[in-house]
C-alpha atoms as a PDB file:
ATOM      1  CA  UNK A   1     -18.947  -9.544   4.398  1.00  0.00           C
ATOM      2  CA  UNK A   2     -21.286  -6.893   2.734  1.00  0.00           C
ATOM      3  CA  UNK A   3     -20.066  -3.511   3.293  1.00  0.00           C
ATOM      4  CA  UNK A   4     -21.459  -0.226   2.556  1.00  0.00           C
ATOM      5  CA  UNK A   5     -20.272   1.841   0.271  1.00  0.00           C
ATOM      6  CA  UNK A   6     -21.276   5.806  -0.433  1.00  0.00           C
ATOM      7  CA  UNK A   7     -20.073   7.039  -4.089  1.00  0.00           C
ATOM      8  CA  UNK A   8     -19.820  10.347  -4.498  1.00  0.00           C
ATOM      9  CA  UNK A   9     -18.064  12.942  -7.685  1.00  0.00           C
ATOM     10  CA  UNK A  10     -18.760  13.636 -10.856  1.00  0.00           C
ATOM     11  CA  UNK A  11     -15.170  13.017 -11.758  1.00  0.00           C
ATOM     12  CA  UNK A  12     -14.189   9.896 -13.938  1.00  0.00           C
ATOM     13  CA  UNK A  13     -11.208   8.856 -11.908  1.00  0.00           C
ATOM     14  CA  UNK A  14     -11.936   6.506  -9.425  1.00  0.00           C
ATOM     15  CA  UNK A  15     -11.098   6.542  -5.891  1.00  0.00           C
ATOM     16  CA  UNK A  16     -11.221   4.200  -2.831  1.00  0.00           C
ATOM     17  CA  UNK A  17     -11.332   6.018   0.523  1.00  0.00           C
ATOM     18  CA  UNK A  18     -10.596   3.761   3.585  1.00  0.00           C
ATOM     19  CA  UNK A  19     -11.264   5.218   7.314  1.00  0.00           C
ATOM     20  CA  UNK A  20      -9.057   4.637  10.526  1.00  0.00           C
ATOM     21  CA  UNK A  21     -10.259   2.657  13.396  1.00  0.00           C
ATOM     22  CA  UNK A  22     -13.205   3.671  15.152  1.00  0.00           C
ATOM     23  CA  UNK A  23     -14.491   6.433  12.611  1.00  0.00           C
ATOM     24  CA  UNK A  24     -16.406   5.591   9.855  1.00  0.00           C
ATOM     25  CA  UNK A  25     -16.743   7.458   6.373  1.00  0.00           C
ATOM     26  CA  UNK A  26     -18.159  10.563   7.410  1.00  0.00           C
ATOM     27  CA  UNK A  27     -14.329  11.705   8.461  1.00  0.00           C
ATOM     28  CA  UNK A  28     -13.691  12.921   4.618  1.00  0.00           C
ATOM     29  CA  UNK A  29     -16.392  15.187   4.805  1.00  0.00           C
ATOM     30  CA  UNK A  30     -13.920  18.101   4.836  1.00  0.00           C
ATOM     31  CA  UNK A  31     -12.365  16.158   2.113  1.00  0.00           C
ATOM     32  CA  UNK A  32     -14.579  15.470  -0.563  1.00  0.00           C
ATOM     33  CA  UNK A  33     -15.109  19.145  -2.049  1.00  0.00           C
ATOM     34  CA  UNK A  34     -11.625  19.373  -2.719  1.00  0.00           C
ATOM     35  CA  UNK A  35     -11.739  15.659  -4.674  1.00  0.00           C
ATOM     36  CA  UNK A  36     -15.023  15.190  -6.039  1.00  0.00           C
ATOM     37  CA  UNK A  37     -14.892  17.261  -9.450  1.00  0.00           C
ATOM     38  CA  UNK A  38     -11.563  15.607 -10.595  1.00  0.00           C
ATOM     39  CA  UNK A  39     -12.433  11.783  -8.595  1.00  0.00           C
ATOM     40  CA  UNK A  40     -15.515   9.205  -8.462  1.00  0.00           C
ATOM     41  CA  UNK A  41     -15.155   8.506  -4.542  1.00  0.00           C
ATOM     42  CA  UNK A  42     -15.676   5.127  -2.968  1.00  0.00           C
ATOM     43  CA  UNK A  43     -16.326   5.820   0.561  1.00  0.00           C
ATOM     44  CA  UNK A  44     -16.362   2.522   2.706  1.00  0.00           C
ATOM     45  CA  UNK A  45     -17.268   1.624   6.218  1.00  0.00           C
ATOM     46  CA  UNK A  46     -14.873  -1.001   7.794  1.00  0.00           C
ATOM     47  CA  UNK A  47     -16.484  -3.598   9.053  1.00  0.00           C
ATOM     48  CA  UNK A  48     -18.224  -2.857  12.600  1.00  0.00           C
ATOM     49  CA  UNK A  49     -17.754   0.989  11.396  1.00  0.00           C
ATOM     50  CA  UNK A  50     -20.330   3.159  10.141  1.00  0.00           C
ATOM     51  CA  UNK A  51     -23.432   1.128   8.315  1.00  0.00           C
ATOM     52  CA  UNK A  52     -21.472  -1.839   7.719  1.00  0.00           C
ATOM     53  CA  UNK A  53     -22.342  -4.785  10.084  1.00  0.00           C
ATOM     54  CA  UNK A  54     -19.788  -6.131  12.312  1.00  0.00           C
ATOM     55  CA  UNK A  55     -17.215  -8.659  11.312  1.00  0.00           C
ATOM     56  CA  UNK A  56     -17.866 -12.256  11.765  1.00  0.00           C
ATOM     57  CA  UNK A  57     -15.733 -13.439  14.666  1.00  0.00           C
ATOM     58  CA  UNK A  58     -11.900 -14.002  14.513  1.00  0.00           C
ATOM     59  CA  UNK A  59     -12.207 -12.079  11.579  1.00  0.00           C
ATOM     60  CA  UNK A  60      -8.615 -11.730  10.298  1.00  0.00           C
ATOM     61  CA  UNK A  61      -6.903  -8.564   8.414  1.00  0.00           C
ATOM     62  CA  UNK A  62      -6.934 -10.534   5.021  1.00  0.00           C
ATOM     63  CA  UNK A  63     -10.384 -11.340   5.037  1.00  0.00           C
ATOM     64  CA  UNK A  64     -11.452  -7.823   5.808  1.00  0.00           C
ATOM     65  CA  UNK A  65      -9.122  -7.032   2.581  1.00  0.00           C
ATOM     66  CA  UNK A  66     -10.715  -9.315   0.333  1.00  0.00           C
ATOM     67  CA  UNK A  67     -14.223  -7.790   1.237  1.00  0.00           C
ATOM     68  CA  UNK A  68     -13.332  -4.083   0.841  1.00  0.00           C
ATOM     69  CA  UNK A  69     -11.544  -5.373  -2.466  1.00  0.00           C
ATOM     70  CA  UNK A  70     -14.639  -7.176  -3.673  1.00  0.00           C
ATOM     71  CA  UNK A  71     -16.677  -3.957  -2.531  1.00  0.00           C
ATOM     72  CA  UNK A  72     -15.721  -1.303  -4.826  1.00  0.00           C
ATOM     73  CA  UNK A  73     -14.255  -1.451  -8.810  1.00  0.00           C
ATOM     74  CA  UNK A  74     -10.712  -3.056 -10.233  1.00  0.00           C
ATOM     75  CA  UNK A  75      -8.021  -0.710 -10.808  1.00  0.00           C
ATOM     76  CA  UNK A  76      -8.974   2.120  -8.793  1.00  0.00           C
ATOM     77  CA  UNK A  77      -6.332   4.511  -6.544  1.00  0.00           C
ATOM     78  CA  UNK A  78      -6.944   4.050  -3.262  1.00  0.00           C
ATOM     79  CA  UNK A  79      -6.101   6.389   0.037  1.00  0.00           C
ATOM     80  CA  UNK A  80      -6.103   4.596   3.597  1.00  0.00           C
ATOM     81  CA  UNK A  81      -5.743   6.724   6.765  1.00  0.00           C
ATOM     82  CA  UNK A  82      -3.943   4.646   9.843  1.00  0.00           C
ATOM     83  CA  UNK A  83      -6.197   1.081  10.102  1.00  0.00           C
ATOM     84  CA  UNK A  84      -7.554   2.063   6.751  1.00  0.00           C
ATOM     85  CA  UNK A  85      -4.114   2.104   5.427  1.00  0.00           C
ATOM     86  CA  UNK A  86      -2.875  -1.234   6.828  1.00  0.00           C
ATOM     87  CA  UNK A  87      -6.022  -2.562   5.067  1.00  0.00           C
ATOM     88  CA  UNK A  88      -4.810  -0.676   1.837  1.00  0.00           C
ATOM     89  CA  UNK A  89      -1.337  -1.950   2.183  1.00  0.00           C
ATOM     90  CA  UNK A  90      -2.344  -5.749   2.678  1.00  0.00           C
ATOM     91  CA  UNK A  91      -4.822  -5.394  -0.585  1.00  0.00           C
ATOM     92  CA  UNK A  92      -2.008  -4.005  -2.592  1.00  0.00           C
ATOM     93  CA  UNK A  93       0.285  -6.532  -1.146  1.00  0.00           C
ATOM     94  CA  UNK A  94      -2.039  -9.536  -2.297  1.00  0.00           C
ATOM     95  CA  UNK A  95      -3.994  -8.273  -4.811  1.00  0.00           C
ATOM     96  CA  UNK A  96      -2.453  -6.237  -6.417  1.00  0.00           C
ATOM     97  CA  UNK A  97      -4.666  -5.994  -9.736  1.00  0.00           C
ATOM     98  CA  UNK A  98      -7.365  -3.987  -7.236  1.00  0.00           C
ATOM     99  CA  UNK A  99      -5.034  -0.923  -6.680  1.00  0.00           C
ATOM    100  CA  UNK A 100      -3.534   1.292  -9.551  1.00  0.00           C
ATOM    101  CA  UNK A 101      -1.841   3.347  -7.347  1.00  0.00           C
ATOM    102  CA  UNK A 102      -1.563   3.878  -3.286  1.00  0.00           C
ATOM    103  CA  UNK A 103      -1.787   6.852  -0.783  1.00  0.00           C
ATOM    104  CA  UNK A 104      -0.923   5.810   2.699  1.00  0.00           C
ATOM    105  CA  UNK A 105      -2.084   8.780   5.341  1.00  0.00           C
ATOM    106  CA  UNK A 106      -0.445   8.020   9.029  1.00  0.00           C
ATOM    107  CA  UNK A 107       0.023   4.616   8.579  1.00  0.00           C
ATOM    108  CA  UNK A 108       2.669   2.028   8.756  1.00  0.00           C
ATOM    109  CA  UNK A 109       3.134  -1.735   8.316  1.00  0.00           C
ATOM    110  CA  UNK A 110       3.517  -2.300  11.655  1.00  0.00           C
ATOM    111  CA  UNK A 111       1.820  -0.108  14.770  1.00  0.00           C
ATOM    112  CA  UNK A 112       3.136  -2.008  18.001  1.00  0.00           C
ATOM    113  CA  UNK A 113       7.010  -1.544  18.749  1.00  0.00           C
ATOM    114  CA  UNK A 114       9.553  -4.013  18.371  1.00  0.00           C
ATOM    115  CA  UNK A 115      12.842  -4.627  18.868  1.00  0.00           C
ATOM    116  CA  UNK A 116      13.912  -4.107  15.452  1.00  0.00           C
ATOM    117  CA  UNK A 117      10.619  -1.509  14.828  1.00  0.00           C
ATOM    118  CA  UNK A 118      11.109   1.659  17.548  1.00  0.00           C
ATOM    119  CA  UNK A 119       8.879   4.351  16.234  1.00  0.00           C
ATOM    120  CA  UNK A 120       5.842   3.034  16.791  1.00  0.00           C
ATOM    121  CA  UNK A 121       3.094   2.360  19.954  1.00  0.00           C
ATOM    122  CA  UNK A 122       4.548   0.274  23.257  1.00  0.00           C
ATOM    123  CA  UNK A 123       3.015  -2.998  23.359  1.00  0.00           C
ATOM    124  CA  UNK A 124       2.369  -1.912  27.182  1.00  0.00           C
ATOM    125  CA  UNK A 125       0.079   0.954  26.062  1.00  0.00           C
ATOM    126  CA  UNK A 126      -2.086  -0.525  23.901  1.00  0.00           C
ATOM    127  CA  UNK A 127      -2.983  -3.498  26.616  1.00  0.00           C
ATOM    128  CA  UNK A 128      -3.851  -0.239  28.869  1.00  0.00           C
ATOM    129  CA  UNK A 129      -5.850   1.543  26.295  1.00  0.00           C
ATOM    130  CA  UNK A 130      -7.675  -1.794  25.562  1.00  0.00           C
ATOM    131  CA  UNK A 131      -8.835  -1.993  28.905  1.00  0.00           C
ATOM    132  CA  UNK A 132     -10.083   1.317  29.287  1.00  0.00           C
ATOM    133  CA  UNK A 133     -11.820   1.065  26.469  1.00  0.00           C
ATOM    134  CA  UNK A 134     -13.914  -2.149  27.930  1.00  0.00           C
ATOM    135  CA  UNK A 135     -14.358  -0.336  30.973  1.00  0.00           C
ATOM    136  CA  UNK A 136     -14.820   3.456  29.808  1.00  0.00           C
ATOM    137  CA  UNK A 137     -15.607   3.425  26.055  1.00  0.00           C
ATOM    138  CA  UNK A 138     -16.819   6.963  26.065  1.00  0.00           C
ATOM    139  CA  UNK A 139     -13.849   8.563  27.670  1.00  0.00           C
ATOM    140  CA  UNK A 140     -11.592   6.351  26.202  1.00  0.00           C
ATOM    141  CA  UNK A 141     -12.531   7.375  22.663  1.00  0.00           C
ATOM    142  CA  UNK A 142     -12.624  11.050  23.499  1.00  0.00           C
ATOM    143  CA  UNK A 143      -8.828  10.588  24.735  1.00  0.00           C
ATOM    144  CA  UNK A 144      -7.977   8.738  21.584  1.00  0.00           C
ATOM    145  CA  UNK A 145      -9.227  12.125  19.407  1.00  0.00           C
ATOM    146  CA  UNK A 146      -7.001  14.220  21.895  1.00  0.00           C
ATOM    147  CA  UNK A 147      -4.001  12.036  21.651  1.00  0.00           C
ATOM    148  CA  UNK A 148      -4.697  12.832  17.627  1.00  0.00           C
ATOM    149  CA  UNK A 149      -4.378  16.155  18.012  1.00  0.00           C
ATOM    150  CA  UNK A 150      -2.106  16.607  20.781  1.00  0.00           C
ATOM    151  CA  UNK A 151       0.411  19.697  19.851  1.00  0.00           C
ATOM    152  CA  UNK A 152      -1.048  20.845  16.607  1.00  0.00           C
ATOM    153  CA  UNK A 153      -2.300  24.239  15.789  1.00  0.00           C
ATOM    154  CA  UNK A 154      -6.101  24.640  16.179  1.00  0.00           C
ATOM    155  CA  UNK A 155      -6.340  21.043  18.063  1.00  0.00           C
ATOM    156  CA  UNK A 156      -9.786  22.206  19.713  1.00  0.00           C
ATOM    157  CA  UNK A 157     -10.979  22.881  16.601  1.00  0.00           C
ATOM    158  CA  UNK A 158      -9.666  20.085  14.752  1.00  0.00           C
ATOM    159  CA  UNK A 159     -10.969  17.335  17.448  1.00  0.00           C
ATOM    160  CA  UNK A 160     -14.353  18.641  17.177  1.00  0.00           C
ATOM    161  CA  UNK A 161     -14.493  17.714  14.131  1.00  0.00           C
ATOM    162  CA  UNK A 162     -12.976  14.371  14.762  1.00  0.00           C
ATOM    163  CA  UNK A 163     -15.463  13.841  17.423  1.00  0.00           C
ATOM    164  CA  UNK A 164     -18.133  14.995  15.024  1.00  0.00           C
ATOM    165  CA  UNK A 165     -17.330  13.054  12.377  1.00  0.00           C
ATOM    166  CA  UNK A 166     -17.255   9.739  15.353  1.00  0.00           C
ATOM    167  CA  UNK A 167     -20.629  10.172  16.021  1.00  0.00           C
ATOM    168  CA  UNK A 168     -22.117  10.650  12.694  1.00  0.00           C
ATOM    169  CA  UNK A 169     -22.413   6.873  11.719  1.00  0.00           C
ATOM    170  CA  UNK A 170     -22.585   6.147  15.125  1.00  0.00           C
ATOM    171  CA  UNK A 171     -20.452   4.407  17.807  1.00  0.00           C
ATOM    172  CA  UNK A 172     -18.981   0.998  17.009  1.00  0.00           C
ATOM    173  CA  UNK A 173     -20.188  -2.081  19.259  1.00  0.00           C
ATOM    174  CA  UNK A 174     -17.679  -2.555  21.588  1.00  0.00           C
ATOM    175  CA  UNK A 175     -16.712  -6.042  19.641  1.00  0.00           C
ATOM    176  CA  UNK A 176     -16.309  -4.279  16.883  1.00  0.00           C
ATOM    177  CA  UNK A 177     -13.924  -1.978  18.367  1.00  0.00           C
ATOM    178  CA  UNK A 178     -11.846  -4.859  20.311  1.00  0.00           C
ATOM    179  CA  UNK A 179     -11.620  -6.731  16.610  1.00  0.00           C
ATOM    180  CA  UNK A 180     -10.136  -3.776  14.846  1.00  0.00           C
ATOM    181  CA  UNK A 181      -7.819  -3.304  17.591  1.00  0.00           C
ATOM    182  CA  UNK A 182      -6.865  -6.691  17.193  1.00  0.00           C
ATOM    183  CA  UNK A 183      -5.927  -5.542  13.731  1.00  0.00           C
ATOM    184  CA  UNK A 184      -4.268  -3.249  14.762  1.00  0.00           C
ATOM    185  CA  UNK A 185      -1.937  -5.079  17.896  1.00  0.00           C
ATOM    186  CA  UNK A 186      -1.124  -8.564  16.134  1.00  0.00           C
ATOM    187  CA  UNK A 187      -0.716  -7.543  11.898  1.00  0.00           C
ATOM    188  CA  UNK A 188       2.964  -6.526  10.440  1.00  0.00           C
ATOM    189  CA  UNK A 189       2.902  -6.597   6.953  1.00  0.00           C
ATOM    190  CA  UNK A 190       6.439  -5.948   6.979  1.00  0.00           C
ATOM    191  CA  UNK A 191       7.375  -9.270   5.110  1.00  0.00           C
ATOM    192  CA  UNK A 192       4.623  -8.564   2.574  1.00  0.00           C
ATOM    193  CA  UNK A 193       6.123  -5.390   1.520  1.00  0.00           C
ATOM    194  CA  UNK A 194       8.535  -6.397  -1.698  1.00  0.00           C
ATOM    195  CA  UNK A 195       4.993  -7.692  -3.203  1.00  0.00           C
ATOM    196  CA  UNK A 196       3.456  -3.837  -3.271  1.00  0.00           C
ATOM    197  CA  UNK A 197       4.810  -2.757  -6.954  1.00  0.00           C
ATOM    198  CA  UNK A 198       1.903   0.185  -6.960  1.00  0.00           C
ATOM    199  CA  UNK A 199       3.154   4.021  -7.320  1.00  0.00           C
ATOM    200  CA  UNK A 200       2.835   4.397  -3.494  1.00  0.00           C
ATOM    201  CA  UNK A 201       2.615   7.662  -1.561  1.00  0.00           C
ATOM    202  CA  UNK A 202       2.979   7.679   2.373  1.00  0.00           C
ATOM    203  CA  UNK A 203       1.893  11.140   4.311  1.00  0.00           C
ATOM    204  CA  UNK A 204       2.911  11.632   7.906  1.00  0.00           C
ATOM    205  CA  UNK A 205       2.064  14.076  10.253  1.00  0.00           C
ATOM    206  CA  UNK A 206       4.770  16.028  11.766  1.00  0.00           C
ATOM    207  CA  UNK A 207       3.208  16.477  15.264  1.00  0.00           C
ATOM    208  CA  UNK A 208       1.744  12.573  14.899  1.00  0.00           C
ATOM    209  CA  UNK A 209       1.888  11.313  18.620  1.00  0.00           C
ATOM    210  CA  UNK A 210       0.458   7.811  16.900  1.00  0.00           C
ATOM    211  CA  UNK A 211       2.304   6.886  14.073  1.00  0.00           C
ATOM    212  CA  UNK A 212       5.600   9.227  14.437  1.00  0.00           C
ATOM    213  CA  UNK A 213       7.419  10.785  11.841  1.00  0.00           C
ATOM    214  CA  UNK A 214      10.337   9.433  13.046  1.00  0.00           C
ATOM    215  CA  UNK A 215       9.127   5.722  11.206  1.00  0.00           C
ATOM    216  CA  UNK A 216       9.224   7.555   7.426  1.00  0.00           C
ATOM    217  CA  UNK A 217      13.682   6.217   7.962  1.00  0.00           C
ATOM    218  CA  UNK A 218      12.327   2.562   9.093  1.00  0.00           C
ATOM    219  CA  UNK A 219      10.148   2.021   6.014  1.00  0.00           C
ATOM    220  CA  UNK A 220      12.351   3.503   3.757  1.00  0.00           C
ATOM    221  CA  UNK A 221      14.640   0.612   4.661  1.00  0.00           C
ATOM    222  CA  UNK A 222      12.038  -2.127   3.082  1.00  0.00           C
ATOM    223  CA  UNK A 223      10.392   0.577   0.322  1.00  0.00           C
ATOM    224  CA  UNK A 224      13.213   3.143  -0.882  1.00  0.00           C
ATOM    225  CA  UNK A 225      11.370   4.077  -3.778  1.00  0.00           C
ATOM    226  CA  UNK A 226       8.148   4.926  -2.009  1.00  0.00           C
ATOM    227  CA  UNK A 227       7.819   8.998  -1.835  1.00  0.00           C
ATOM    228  CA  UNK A 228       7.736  10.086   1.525  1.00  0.00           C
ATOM    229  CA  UNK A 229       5.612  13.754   2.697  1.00  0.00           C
ATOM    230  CA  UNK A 230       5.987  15.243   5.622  1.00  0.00           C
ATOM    231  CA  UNK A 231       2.898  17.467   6.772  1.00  0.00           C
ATOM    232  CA  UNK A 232       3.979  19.914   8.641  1.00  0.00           C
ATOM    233  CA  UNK A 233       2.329  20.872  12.435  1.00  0.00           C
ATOM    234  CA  UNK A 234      -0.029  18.215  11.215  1.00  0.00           C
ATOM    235  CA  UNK A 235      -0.865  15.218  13.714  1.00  0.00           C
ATOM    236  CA  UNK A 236      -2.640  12.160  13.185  1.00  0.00           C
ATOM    237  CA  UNK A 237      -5.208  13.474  10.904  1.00  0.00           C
ATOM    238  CA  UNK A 238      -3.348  16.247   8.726  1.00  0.00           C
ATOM    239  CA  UNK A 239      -7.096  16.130   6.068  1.00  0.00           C
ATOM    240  CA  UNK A 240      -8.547  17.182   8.131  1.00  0.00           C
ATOM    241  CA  UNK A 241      -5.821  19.829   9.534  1.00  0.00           C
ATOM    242  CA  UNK A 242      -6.348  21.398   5.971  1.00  0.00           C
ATOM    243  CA  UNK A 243      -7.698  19.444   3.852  1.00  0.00           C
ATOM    244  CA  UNK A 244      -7.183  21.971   0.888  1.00  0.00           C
ATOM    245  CA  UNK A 245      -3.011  21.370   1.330  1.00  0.00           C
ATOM    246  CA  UNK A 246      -3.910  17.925   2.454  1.00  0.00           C
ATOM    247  CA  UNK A 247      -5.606  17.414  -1.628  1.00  0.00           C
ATOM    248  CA  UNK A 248      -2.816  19.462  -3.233  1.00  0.00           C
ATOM    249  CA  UNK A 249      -0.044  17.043  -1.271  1.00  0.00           C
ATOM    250  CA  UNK A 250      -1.542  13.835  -1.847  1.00  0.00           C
ATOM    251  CA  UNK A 251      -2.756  14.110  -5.330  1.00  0.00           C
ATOM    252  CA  UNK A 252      -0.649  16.195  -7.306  1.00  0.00           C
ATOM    253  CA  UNK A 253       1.845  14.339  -9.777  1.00  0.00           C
ATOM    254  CA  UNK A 254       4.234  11.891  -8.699  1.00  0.00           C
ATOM    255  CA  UNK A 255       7.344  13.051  -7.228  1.00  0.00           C
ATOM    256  CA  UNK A 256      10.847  12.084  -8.158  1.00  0.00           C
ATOM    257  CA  UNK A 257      11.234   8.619  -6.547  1.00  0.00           C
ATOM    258  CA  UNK A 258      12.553   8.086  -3.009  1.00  0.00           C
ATOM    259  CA  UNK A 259      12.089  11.878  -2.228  1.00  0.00           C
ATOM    260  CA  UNK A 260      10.849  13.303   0.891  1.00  0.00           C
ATOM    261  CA  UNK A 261       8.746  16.482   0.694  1.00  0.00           C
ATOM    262  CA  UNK A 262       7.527  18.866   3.386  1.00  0.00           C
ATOM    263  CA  UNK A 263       4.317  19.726   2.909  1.00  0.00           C
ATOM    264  CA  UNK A 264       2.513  23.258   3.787  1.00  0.00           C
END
């Protein structure tokens, strides 16, 4: 899979930004000033997302992880947000020379509940929004950027910029969409998880109707020493919420392990 990549900064740091599903890389635009002095950016488009073409077909998780890997330098830091995350996690999971350090934004190893995995999206749900979305893609995606915002402070104003940022690189082909979400339904990386040894940051939204806050105790369970932030009145999205608190939280210096910070 050949996937485009935009790189972006003056700085000498690299990093690897990975979008969430649907979106494409034009959703760090509010982002990038606040990174691109101190960080060389790698912005990729998923495959199906953006300019990259769409995935070959039963196109697992792994494979999409090897191609994003081979896509951008060794060693960098990377940041995933929700399916970019779960791509993040499985690179630093099994190849672990690619990532220096990982910041997880709204994700989690696993998104569908279980009986031994609560906090997370009914199995029931996702079968509904799945057919919507093969029968209104439109609407469906409009009410995906409203359940992102749902109960956060300036949600109007934050989902325009979500829908924005949808159409800039254009609308996925509905394939595309139904693969991803296949990602999304059948992958728990949950065993894989003693194999990430990266510095690893994971920051939840504290309005996050997606990926609750509520799933920070479950992963702590399998990754104590992983630091744990808390954006406050943020939702699914909390860079673009503010991305200026958003750069300070994610960035700044590691914290002491294990702890669990609120951000602004």
């Amino acid at each position: 899979m050949n996937l485009h990549v935009d790189i972006l900064g003056s700085g000498s740091r690299p990093l690897v930004l990975l979008h969430g599903w649907a979106f494409n890389s034009s959703i760090w635009q509010s982002l990038v000033p606040h990174l691109d002095r101190d960080y060389r950016l790698h912005l990729v488009d998923l495959p199906g997302h953006g300019r990259s073409p769409p995935p070959p077909a039963d196109c697992a998780l792994s494979q999409v992880a090897a191609a994003v890997a081979a896509s951008v330098p060794p060693g960098c830091l990377w940041m995933g947000w929700s399916l970019g995350g779960l791509i993040a996690l499985q690179v630093a999971a099994t190849l672990p020379s690619t990532i220096s350090a990982l910041l997880l934004v709204a994700t989690t190893p696993r998104f569908v509940e279980a009986p031994d995995w609560p906090h997370a999206v009914s199995p029931a749900v996702l079968a509904a929004f799945r057919q919507e979305l093969e029968s209104e893609p439109i609407r469906t995606l409009g009410r995906f950027i409203a359940l992102q915002v749902h109960g956060t402070p300036d949600a109007r104003s934050v989902a325009r910029s979500l829908s924005k940022a949808l159409l800039a690189g254009g609308l996925p082909s509905g394939r595309s969409l139904d693969t991803a979400l296949t990602w999304l339904a059948e992958t728990d990386l949950r065993p894989l998880l003693t194999r990430v040894h990266c510095p690893t940051r994971l920051i939840l939204g504290e309005r996050d109707t997606l990926v609750p806050a509520t799933v920070l105790a479950d992963i702590r369970a399998y990754c104590p020493a992983w630091d744990g932030v808390l954006m406050c009145r943020a939702g699914h999205a909390p860079f673009v919420t503010d991305p200026a608190a958003f750069a300070r939280v994610a960035l700044r210096e590691t914290p002491s392990v294990g702890s669990i910070d609120h951000g602004l």
